[in-house]
Protein backbone atom coordinates (compact mmCIF):
# COMPACT_ATOMS: atom_id res chain seq x y z
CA UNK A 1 233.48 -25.46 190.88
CA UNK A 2 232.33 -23.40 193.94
CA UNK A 3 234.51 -20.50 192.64
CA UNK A 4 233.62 -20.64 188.70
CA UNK A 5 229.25 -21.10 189.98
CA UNK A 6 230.47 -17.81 192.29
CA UNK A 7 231.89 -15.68 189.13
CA UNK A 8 229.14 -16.51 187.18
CA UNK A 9 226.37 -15.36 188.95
CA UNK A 10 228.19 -12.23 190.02
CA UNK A 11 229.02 -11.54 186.02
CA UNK A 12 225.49 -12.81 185.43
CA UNK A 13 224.20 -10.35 188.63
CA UNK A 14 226.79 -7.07 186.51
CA UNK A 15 224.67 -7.82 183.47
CA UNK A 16 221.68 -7.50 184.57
CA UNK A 17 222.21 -4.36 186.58
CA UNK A 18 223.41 -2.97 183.52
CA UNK A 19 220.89 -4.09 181.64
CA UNK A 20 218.40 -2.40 183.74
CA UNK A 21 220.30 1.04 183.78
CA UNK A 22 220.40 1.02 180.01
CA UNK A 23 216.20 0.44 180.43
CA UNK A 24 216.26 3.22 182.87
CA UNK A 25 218.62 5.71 180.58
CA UNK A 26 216.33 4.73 177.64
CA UNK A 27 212.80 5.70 179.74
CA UNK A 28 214.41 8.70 181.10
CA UNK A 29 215.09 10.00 177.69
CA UNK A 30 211.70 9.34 176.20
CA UNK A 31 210.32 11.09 179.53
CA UNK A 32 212.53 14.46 178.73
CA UNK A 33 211.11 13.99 174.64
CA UNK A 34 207.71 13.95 175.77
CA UNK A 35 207.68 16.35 178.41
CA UNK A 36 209.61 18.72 176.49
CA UNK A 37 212.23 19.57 178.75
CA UNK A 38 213.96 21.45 176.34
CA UNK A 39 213.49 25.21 175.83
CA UNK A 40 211.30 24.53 172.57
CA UNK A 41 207.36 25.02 172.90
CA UNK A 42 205.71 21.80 173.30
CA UNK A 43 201.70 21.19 172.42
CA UNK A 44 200.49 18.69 174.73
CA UNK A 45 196.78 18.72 173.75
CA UNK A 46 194.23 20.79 172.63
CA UNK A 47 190.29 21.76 173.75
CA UNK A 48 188.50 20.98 170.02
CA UNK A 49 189.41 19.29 166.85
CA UNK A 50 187.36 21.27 164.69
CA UNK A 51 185.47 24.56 164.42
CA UNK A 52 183.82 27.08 161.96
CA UNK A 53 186.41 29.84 160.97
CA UNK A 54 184.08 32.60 160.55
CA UNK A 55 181.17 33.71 163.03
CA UNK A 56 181.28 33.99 166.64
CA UNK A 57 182.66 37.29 168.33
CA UNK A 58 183.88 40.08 165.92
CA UNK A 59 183.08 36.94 163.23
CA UNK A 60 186.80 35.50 163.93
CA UNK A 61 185.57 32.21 164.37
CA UNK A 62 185.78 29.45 167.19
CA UNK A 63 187.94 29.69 170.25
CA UNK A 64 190.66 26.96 170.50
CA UNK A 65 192.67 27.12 173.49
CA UNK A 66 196.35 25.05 173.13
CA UNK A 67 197.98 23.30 176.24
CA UNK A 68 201.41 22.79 176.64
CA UNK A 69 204.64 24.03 177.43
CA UNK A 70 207.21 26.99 176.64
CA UNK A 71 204.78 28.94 175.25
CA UNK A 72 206.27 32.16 176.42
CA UNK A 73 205.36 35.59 178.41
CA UNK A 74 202.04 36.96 178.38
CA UNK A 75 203.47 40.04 176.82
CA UNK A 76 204.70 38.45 174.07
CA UNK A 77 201.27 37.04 172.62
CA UNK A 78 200.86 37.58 169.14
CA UNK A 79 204.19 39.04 168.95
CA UNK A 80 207.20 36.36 169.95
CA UNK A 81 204.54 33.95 170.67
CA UNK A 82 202.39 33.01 167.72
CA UNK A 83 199.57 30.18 166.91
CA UNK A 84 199.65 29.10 163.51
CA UNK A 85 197.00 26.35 161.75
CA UNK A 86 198.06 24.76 158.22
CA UNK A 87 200.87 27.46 157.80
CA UNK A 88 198.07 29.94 158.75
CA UNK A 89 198.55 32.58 161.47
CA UNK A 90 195.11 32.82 163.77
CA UNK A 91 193.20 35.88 163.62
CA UNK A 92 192.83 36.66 167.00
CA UNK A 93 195.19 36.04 170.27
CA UNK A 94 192.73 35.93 173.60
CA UNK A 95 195.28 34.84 176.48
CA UNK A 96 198.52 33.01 177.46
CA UNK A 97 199.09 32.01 180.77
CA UNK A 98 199.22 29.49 183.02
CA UNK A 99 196.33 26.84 182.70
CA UNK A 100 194.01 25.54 185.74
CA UNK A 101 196.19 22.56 185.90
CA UNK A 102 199.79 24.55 186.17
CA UNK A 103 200.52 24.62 189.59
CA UNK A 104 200.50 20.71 189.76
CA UNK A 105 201.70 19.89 186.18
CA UNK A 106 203.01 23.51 184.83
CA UNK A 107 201.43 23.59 181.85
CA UNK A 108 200.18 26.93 179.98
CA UNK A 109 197.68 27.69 177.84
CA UNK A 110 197.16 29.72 174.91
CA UNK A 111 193.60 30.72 173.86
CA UNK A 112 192.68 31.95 170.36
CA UNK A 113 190.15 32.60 167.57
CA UNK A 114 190.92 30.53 164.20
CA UNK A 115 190.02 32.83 161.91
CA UNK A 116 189.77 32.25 158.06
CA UNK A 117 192.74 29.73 157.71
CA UNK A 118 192.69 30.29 154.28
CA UNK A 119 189.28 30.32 153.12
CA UNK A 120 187.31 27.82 151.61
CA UNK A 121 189.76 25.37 150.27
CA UNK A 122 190.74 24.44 153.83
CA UNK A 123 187.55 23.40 155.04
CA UNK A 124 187.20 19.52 156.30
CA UNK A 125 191.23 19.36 156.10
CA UNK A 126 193.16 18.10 159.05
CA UNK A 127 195.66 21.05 159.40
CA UNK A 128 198.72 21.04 161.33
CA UNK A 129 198.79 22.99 165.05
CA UNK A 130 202.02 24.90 165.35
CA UNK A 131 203.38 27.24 168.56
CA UNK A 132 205.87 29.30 167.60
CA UNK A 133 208.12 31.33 169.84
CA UNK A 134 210.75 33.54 168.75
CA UNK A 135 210.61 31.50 165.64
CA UNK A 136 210.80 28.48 167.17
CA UNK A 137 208.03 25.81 166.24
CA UNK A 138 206.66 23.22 168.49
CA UNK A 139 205.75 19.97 167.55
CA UNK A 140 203.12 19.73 164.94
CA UNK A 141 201.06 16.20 165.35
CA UNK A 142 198.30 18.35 166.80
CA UNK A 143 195.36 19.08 164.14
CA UNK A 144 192.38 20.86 163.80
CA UNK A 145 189.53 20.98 161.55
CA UNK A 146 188.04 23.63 159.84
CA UNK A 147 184.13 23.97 159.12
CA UNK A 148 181.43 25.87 157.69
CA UNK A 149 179.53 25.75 161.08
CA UNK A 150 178.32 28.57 163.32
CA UNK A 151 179.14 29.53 166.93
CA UNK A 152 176.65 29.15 169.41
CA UNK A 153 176.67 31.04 172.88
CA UNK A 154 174.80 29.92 175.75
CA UNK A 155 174.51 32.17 179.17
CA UNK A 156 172.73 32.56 182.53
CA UNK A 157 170.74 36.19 180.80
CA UNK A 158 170.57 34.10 177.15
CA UNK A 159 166.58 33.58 175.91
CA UNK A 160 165.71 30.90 173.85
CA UNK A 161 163.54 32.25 172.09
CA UNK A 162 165.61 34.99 171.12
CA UNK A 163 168.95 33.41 170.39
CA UNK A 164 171.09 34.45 167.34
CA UNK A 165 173.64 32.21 165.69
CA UNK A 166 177.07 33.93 165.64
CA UNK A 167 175.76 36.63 168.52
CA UNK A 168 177.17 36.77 171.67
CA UNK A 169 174.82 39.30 172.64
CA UNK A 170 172.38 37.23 172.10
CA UNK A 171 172.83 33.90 173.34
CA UNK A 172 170.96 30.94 174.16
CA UNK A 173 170.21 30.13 177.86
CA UNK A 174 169.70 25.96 177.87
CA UNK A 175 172.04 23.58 176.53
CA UNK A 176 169.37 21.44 176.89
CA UNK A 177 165.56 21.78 178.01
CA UNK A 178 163.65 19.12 177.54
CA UNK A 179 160.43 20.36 179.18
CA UNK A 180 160.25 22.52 176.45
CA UNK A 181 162.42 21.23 173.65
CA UNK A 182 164.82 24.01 173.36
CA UNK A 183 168.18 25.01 173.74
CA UNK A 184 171.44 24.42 172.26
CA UNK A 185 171.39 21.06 172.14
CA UNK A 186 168.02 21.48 169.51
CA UNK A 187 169.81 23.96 167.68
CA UNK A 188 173.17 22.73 166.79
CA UNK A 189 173.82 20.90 163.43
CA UNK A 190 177.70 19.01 162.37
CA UNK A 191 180.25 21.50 162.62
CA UNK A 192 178.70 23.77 165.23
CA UNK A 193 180.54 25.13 168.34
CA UNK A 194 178.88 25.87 171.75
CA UNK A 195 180.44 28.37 174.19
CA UNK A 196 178.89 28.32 177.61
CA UNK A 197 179.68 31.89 179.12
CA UNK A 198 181.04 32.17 182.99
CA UNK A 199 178.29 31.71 185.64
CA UNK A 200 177.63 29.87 188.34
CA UNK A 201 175.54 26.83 186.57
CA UNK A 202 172.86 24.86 188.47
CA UNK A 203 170.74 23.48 185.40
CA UNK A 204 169.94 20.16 185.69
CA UNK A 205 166.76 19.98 182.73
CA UNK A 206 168.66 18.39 180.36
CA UNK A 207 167.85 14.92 179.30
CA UNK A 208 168.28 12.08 182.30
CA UNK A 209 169.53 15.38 183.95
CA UNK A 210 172.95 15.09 182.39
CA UNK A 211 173.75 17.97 180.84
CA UNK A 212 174.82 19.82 183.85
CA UNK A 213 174.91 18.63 187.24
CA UNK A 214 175.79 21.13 190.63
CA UNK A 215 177.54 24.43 190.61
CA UNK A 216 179.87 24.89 187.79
């Protein structure tokens, strides 16, 4: 009896170390899926979900910057490495590089302007995100929204009092100023986007003081 208990635990001891190295096997393959380990472009998350398509710089639309992985050379942008939205190639390439986050987790980023994305009938459709590099497309469960909205700039030099929709050149200078109810955040409507130009940021006039807090 001492012999047959033995053998069964041992067999029962085999199966479950088996058991556990199909679990690990199984893990380790939906690890490499996600991660993309292979050599095709893989979009791990974007910076908006929607944005106008016209307005803004050059009237290109919104910025939307794409974070993943195998995205490609800088010299290639807009050439082996293209964005395209709902079949739609974007209008304007900005940069491709490595993110702020790449030396830790290696992941780029590829910044662009929307453009038209075929006009009107697109607008307020959930369209598709696609990478492609040498013709090979990434993943495509990414979307983005087109809108009628307007692009908003704000910046340390902006007035506002003077601030134009669609104008860099003339951008607003609060997100949010409560003293004097102005800024941004009093200007926006559904299907706006804000771009805060580079500075070092200090404002902290925005409601409860939460708009920005400390140098940015």
């Amino acid at each position: 009896m001492t012999s047959i208990t033995s053998t069964k635990t041992v067999l029962l001891l085999m199966m479950t170390v088996i058991t556990s190295m199909l679990i690990i096997s199984s893990n380790m393959q939906v690890f490499t899926n996600v991660m993309g380990a292979s050599s095709s472009p893989v979009i791990l998350y974007t910076d908006a979900l929607s944005g106008p398509t016209s307005g803004g710089e050059n009237g290109l639309g919104c910025y939307l910057s794409i974070f993943g992985r195998n995205f490609g050379s800088p010299s290639g942008m807009g050439s082996v490495t293209k964005v395209l939205i709902g079949g739609y190639e974007v209008a304007n390439y900005r940069y491709l590089g490595n993110s702020t986050v790449a030396a830790k987790l290696g992941i780029q980023q590829i910044t662009v302007q929307v453009g038209s994305l075929g006009g009107k009938s697109n607008v307020n459709v959930s369209l598709p995100v696609v990478v492609s590099v040498n013709g090979v497309s990434s993943n495509n469960d990414h979307k983005f929204i087109p809108t009628n909205g307007r692009v908003l700039f704000v910046a340390l030099n902006g007035s506002d009092s003077t601030a134009q929709y669609n104008n860099m050149n003339k951008p607003w200078r609060y997100l949010q100023n409560m003293a004097a109810y102005s800024g941004v955040y009093f200007a926006m409507s559904k299907g706006d986007h804000v771009v805060i130009r580079a500075g070092t940021w200090t404002d902290c006039n925005g409601l409860n003081t939460n708009w920005i807090q400390g140098s940015r």
